[in-house]
PDB file of N, CA and C in Angstrom:
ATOM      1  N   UNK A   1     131.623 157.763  99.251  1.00  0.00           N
ATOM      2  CA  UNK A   1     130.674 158.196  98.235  1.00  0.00           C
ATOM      3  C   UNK A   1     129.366 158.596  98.915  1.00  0.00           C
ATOM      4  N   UNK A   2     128.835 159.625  98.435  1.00  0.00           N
ATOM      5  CA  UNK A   2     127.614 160.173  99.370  1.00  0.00           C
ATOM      6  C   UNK A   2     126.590 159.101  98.151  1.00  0.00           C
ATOM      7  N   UNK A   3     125.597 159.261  99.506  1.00  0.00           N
ATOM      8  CA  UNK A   3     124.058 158.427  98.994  1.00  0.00           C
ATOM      9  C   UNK A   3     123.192 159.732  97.997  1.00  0.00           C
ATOM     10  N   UNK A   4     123.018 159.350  97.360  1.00  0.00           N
ATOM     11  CA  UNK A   4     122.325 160.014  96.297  1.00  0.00           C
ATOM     12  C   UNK A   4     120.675 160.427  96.442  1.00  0.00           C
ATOM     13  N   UNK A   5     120.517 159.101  96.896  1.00  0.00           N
ATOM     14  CA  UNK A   5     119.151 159.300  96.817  1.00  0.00           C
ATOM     15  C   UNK A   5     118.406 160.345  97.445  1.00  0.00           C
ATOM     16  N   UNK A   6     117.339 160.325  96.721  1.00  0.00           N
ATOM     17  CA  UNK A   6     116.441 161.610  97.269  1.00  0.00           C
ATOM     18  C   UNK A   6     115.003 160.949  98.129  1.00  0.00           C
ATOM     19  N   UNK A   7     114.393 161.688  99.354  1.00  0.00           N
ATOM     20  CA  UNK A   7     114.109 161.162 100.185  1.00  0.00           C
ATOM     21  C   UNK A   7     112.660 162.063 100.238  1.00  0.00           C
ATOM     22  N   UNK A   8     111.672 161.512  99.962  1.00  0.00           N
ATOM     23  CA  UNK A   8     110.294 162.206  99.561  1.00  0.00           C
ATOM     24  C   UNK A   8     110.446 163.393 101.053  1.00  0.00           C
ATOM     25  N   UNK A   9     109.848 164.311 100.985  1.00  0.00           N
ATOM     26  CA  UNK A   9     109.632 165.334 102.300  1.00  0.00           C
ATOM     27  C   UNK A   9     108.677 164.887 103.289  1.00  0.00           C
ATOM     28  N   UNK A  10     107.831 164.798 102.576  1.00  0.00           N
ATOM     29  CA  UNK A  10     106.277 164.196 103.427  1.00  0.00           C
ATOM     30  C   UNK A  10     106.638 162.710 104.243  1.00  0.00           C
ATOM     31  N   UNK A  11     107.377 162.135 103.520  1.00  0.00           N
ATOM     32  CA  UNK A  11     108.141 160.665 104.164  1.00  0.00           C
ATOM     33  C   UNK A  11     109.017 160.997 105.647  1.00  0.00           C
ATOM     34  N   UNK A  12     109.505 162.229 104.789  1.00  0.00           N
ATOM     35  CA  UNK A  12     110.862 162.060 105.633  1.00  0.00           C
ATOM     36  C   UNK A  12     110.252 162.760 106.934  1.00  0.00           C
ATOM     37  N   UNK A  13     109.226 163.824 107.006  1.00  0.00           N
ATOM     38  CA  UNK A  13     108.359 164.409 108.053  1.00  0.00           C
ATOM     39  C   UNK A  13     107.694 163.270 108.908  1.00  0.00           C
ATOM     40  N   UNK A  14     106.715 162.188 108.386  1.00  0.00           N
ATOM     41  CA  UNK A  14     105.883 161.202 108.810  1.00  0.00           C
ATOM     42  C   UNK A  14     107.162 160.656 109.682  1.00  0.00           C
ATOM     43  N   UNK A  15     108.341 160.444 109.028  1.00  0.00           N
ATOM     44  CA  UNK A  15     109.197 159.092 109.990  1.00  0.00           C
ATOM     45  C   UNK A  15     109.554 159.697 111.255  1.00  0.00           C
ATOM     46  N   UNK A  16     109.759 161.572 111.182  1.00  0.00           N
ATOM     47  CA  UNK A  16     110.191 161.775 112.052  1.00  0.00           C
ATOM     48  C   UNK A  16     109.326 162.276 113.279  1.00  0.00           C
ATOM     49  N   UNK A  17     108.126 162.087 113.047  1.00  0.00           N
ATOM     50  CA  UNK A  17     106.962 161.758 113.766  1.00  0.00           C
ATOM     51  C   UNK A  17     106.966 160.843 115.027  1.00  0.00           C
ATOM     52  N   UNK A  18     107.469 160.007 113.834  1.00  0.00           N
ATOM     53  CA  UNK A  18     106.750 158.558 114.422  1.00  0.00           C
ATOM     54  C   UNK A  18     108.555 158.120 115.569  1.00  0.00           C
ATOM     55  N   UNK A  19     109.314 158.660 114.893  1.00  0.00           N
ATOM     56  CA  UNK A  19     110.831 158.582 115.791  1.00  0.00           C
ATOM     57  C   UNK A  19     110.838 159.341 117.114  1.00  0.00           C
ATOM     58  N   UNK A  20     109.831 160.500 117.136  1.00  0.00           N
ATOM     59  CA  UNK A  20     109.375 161.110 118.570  1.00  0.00           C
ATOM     60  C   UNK A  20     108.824 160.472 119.158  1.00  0.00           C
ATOM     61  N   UNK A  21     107.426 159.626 118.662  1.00  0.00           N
ATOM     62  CA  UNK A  21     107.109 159.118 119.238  1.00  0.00           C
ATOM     63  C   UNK A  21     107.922 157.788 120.186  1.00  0.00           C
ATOM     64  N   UNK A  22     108.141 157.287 118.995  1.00  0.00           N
ATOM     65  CA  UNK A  22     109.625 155.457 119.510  1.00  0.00           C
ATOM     66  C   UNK A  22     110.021 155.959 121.033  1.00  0.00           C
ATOM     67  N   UNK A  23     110.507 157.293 120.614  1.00  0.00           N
ATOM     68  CA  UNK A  23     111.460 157.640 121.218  1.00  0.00           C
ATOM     69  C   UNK A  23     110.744 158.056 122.663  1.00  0.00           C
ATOM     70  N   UNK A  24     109.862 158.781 122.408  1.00  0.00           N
ATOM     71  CA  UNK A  24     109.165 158.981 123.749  1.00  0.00           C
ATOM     72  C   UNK A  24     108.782 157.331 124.433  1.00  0.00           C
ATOM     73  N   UNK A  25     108.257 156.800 123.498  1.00  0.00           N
ATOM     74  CA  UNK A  25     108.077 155.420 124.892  1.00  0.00           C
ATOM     75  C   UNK A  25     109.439 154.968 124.773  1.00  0.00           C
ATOM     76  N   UNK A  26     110.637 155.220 124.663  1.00  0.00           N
ATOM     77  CA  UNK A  26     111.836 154.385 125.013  1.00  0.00           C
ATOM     78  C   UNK A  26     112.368 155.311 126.219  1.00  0.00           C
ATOM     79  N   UNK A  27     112.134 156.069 126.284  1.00  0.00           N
ATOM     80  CA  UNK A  27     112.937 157.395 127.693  1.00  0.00           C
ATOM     81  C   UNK A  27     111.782 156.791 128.662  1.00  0.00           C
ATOM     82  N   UNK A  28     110.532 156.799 128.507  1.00  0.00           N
ATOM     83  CA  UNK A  28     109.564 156.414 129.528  1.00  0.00           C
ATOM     84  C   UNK A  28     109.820 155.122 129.816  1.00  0.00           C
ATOM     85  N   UNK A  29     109.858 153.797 129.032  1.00  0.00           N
ATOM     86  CA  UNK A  29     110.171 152.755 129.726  1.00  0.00           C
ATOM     87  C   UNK A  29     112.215 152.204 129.562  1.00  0.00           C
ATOM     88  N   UNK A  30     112.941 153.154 129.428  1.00  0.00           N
ATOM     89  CA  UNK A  30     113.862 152.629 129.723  1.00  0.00           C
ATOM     90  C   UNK A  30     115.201 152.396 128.831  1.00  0.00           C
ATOM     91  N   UNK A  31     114.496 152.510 127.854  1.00  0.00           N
ATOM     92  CA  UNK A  31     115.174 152.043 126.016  1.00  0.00           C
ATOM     93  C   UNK A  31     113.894 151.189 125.949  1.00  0.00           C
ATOM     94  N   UNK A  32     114.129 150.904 124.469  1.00  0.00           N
ATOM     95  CA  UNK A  32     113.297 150.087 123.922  1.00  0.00           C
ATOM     96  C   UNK A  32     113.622 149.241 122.509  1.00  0.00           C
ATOM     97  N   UNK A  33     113.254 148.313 122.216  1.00  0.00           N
ATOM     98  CA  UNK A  33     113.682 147.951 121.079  1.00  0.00           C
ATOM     99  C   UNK A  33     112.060 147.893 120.288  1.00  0.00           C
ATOM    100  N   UNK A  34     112.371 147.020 118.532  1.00  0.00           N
ATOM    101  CA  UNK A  34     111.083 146.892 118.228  1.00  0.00           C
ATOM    102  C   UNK A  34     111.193 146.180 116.654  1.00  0.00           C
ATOM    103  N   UNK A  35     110.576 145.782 115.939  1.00  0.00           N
ATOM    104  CA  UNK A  35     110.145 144.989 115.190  1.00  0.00           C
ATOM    105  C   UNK A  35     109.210 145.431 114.073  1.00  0.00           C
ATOM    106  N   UNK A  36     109.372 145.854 112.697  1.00  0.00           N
ATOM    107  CA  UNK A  36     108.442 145.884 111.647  1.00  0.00           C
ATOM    108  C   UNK A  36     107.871 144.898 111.050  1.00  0.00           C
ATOM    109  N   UNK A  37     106.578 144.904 111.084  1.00  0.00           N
ATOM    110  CA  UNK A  37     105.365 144.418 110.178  1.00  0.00           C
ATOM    111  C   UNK A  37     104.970 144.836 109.239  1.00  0.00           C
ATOM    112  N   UNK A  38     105.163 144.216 107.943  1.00  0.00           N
ATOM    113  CA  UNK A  38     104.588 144.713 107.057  1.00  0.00           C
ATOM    114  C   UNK A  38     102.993 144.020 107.166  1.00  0.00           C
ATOM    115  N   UNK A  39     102.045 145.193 106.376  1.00  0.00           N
ATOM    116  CA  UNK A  39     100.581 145.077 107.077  1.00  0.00           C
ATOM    117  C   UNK A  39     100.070 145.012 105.710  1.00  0.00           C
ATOM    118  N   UNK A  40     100.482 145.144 104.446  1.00  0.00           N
ATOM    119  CA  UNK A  40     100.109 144.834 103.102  1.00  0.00           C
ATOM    120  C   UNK A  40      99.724 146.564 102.494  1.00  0.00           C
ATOM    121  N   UNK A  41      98.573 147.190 101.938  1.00  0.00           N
ATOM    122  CA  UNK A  41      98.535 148.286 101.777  1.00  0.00           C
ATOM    123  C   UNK A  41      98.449 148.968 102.778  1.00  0.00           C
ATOM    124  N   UNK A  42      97.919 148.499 103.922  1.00  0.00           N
ATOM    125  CA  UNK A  42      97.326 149.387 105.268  1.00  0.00           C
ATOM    126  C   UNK A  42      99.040 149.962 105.969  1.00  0.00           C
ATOM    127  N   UNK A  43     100.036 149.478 104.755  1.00  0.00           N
ATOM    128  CA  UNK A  43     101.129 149.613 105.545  1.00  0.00           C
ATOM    129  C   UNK A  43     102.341 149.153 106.729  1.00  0.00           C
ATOM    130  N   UNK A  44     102.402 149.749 107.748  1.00  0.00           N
ATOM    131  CA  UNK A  44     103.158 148.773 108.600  1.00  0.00           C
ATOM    132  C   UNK A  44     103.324 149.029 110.004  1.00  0.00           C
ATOM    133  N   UNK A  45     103.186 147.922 110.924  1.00  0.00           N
ATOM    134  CA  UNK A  45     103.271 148.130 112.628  1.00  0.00           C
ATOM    135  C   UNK A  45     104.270 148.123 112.936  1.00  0.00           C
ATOM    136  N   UNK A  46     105.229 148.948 113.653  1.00  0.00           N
ATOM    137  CA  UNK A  46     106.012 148.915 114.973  1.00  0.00           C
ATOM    138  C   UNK A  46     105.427 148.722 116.235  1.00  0.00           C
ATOM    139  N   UNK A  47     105.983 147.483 116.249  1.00  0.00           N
ATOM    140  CA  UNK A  47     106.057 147.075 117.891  1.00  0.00           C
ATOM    141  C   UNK A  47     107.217 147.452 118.396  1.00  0.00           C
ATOM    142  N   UNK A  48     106.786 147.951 120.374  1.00  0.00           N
ATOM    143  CA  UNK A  48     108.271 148.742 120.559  1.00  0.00           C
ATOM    144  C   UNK A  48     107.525 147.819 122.143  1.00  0.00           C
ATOM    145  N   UNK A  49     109.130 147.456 122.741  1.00  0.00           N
ATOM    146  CA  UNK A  49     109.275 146.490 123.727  1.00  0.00           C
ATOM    147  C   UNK A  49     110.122 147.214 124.566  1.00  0.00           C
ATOM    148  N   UNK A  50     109.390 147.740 125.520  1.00  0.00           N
ATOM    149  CA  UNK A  50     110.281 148.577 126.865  1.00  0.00           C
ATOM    150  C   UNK A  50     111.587 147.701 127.597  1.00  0.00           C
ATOM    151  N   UNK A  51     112.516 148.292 128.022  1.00  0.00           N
ATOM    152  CA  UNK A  51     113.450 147.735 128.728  1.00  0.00           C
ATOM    153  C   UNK A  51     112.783 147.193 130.216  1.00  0.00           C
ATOM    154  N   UNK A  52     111.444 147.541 130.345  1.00  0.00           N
ATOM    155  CA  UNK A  52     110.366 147.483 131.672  1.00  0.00           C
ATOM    156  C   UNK A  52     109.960 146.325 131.263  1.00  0.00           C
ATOM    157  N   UNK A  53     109.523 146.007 130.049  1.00  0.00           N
ATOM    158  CA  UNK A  53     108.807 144.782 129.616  1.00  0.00           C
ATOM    159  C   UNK A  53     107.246 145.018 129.030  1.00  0.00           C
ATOM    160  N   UNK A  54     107.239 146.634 129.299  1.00  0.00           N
ATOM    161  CA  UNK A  54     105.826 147.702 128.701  1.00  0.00           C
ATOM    162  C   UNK A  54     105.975 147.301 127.011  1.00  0.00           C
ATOM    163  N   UNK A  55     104.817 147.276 126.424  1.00  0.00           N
ATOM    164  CA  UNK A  55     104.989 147.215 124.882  1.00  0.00           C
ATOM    165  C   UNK A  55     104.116 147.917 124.371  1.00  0.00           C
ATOM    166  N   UNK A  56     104.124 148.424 123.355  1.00  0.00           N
ATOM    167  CA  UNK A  56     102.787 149.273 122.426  1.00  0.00           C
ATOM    168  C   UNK A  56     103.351 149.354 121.227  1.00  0.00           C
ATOM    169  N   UNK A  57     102.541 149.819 120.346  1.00  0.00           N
ATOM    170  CA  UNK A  57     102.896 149.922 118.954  1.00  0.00           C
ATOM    171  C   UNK A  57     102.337 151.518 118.273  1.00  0.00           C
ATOM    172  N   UNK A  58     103.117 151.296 117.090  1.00  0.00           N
ATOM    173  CA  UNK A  58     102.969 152.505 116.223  1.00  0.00           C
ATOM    174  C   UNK A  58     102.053 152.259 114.491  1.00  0.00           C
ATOM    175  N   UNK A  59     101.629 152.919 113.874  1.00  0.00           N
ATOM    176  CA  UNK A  59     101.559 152.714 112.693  1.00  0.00           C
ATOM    177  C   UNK A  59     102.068 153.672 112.024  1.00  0.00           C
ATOM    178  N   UNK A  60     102.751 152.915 110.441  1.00  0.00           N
ATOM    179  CA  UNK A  60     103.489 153.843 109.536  1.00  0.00           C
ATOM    180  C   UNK A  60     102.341 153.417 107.822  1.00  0.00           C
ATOM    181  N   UNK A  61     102.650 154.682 107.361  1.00  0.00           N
ATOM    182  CA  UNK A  61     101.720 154.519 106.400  1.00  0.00           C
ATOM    183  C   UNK A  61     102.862 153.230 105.237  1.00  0.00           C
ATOM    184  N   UNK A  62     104.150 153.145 105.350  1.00  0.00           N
ATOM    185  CA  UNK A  62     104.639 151.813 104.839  1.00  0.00           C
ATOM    186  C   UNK A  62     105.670 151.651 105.268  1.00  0.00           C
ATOM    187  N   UNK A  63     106.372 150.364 104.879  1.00  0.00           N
ATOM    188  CA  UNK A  63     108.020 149.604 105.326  1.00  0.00           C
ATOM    189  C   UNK A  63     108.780 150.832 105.153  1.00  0.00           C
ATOM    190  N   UNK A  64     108.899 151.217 104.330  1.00  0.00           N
ATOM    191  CA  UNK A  64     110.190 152.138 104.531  1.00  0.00           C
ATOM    192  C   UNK A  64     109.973 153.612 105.171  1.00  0.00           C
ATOM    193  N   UNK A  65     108.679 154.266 105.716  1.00  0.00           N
ATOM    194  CA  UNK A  65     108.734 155.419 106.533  1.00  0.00           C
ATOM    195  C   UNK A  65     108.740 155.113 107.786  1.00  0.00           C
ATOM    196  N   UNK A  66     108.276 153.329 108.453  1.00  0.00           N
ATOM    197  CA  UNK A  66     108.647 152.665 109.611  1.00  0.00           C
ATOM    198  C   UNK A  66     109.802 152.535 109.930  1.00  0.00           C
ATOM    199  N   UNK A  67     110.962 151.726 108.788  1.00  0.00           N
ATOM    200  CA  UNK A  67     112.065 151.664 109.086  1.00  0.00           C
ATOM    201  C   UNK A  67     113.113 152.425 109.152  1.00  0.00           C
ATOM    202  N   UNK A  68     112.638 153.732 108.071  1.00  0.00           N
ATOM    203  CA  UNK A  68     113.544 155.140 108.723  1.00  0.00           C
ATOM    204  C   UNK A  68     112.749 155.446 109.864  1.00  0.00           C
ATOM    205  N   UNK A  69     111.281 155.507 110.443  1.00  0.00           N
ATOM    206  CA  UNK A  69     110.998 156.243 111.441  1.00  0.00           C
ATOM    207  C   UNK A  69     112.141 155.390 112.593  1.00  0.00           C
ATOM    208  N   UNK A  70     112.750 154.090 112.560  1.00  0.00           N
ATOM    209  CA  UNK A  70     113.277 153.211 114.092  1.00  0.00           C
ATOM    210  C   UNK A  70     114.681 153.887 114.018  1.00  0.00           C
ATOM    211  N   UNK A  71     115.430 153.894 112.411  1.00  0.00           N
ATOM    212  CA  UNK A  71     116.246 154.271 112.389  1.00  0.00           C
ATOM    213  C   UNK A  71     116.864 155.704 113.299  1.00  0.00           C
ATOM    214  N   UNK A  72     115.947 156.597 112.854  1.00  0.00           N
ATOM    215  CA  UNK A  72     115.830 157.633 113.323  1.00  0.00           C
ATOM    216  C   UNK A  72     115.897 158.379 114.921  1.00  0.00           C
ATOM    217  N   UNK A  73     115.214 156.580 115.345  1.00  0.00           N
ATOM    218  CA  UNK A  73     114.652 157.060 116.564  1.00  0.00           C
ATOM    219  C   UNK A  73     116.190 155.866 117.176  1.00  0.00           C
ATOM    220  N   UNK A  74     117.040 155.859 116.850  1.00  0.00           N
ATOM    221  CA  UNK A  74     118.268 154.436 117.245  1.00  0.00           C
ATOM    222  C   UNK A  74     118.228 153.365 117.653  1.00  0.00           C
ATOM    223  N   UNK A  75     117.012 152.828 117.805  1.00  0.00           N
ATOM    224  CA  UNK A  75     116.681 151.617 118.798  1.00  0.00           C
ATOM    225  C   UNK A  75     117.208 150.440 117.963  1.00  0.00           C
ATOM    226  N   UNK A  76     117.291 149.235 118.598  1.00  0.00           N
ATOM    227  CA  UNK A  76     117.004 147.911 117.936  1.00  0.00           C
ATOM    228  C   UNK A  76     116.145 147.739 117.582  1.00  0.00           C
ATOM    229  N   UNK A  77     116.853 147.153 116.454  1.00  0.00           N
ATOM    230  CA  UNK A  77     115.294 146.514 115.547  1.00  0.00           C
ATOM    231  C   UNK A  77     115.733 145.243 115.286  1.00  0.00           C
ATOM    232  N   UNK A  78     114.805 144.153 115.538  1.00  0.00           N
ATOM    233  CA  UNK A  78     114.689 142.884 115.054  1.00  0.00           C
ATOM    234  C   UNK A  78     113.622 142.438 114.100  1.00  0.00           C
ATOM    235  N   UNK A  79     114.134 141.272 113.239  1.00  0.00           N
ATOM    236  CA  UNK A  79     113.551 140.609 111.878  1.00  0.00           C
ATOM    237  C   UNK A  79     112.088 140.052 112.106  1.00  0.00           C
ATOM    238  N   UNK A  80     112.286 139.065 113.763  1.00  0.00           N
ATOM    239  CA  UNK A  80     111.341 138.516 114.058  1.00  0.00           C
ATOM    240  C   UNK A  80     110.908 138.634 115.162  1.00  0.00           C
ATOM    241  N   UNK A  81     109.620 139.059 115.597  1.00  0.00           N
ATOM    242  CA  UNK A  81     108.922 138.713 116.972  1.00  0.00           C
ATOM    243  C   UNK A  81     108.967 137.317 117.555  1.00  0.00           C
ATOM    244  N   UNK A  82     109.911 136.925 118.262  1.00  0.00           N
ATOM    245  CA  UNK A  82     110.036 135.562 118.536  1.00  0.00           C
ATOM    246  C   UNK A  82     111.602 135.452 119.407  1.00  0.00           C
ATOM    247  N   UNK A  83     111.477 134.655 120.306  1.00  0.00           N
ATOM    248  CA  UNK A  83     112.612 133.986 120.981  1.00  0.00           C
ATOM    249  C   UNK A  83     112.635 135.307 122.210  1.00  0.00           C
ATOM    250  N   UNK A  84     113.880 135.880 122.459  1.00  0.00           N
ATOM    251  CA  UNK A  84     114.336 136.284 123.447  1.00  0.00           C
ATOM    252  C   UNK A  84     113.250 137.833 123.600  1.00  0.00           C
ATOM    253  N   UNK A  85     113.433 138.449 122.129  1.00  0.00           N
ATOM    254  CA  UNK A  85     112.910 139.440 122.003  1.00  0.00           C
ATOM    255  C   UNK A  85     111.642 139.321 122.559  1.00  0.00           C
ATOM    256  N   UNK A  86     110.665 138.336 122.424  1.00  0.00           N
ATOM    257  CA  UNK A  86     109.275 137.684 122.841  1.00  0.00           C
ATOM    258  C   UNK A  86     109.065 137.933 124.308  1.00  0.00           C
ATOM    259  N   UNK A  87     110.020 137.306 124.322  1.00  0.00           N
ATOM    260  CA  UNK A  87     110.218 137.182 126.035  1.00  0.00           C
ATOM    261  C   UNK A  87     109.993 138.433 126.940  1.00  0.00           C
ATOM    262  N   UNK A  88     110.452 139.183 126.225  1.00  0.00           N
ATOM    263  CA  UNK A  88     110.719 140.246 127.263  1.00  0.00           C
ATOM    264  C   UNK A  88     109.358 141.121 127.649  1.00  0.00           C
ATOM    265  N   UNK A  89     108.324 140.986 126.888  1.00  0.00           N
ATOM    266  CA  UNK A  89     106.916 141.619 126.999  1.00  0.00           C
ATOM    267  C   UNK A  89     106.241 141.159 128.564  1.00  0.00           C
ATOM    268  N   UNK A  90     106.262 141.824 129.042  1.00  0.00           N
ATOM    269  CA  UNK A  90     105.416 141.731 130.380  1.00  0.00           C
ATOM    270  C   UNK A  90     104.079 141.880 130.142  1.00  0.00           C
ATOM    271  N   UNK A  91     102.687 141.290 131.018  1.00  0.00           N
ATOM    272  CA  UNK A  91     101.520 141.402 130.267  1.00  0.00           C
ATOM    273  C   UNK A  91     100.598 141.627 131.830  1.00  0.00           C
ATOM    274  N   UNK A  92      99.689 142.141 132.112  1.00  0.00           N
ATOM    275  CA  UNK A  92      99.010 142.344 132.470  1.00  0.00           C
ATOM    276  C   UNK A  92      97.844 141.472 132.850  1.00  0.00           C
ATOM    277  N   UNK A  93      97.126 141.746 133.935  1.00  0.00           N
ATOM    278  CA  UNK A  93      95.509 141.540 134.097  1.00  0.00           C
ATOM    279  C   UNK A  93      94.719 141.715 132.624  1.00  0.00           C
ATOM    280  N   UNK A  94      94.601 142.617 132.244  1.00  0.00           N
ATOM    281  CA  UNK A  94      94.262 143.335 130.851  1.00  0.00           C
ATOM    282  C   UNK A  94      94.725 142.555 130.264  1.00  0.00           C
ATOM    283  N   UNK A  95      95.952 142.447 129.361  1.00  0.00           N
ATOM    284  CA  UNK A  95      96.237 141.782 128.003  1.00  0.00           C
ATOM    285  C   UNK A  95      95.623 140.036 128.379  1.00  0.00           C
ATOM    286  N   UNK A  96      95.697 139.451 129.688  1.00  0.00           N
ATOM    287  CA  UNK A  96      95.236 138.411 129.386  1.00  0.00           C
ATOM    288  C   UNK A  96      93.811 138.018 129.289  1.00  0.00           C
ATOM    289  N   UNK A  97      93.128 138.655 130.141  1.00  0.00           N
ATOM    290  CA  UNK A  97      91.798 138.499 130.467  1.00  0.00           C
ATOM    291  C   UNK A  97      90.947 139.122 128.588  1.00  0.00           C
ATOM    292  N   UNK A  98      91.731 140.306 128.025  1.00  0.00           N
ATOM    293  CA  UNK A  98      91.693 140.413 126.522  1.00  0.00           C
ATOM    294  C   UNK A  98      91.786 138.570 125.916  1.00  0.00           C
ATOM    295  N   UNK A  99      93.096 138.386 125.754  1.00  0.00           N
ATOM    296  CA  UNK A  99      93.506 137.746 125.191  1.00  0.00           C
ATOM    297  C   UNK A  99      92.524 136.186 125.119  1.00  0.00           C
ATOM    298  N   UNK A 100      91.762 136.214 126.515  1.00  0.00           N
ATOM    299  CA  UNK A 100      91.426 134.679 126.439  1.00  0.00           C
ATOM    300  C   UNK A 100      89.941 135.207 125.953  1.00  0.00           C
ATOM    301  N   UNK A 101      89.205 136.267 125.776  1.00  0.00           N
ATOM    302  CA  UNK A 101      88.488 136.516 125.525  1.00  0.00           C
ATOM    303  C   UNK A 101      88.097 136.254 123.837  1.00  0.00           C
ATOM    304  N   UNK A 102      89.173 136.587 123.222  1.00  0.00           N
ATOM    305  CA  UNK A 102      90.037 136.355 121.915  1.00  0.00           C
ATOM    306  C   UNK A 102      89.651 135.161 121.891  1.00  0.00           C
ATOM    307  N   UNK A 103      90.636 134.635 122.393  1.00  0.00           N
ATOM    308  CA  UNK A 103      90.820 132.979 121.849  1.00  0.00           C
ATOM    309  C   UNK A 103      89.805 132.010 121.988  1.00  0.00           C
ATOM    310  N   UNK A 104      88.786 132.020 123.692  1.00  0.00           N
ATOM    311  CA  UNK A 104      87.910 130.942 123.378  1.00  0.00           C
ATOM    312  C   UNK A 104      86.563 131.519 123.900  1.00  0.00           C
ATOM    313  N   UNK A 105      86.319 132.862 123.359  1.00  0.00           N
ATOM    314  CA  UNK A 105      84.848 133.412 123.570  1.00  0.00           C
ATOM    315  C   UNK A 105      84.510 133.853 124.777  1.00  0.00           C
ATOM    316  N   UNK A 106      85.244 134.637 125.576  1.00  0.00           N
ATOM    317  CA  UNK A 106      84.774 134.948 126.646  1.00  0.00           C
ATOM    318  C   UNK A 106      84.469 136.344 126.161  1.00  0.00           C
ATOM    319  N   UNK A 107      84.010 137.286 127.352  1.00  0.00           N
ATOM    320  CA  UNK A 107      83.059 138.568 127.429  1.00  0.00           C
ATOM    321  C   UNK A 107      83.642 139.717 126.459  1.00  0.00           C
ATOM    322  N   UNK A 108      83.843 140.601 125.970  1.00  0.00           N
ATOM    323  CA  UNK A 108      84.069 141.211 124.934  1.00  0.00           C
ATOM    324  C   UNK A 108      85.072 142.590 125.859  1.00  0.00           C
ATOM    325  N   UNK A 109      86.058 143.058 126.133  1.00  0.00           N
ATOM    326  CA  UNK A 109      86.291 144.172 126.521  1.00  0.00           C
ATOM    327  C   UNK A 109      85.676 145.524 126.030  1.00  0.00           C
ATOM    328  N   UNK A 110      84.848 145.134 125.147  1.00  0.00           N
ATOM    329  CA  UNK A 110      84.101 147.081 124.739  1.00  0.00           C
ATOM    330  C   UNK A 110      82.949 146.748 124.400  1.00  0.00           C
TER     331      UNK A 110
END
């Protein structure tokens, strides 16, 4: 039985945007997998996790032009940021020296 549904244009343009993009950091680091966030109205983050251990993210204006944009783009997608998937993020000078800056008040990166 074919799917019926009809698939806004402007949606279906935005996902395939954002599936060039996936897709470009997955040929650059290797494959990639990645993970949707829903972000409330502001919409929703893809995180995309290099087969390198490189990570960055995307924004979609919501859950479902994110989750056709991963679809689109073939990767894995997982439910939760956590466990193995976690693991695999490699981090930098940068993300930490950020990160503790974050957490207990050190110098501001900008």
């Amino acid at each position: 039985m074919a799917d019926t549904q009809q698939v806004d244009p402007k949606a279906e343009k935005k996902a395939a945007r954002l599936a060039r993009r996936i897709g470009g950091f997955a040929e650059e680091h290797g494959g990639a997998e990645g993970q949707v966030a829903y972000l409330g109205q502001r919409g929703a983050r893809i995180v995309l996790v290099g087969e390198d251990g490189a990570w960055g993210d995307v924004f979609a204006p919501s859950t479902d032009i994110a989750r056709l944009a991963v679809e689109k783009a073939g990767i894995t997608v997982h439910e939760e940021f956590d466990g193995e998937f976690a693991a695999k993020v490699r981090t930098g000078p940068y993300e930490w020296s950020r990160m503790a800056g974050i957490q207990v008040g050190g110098p501001s990166n900008g």
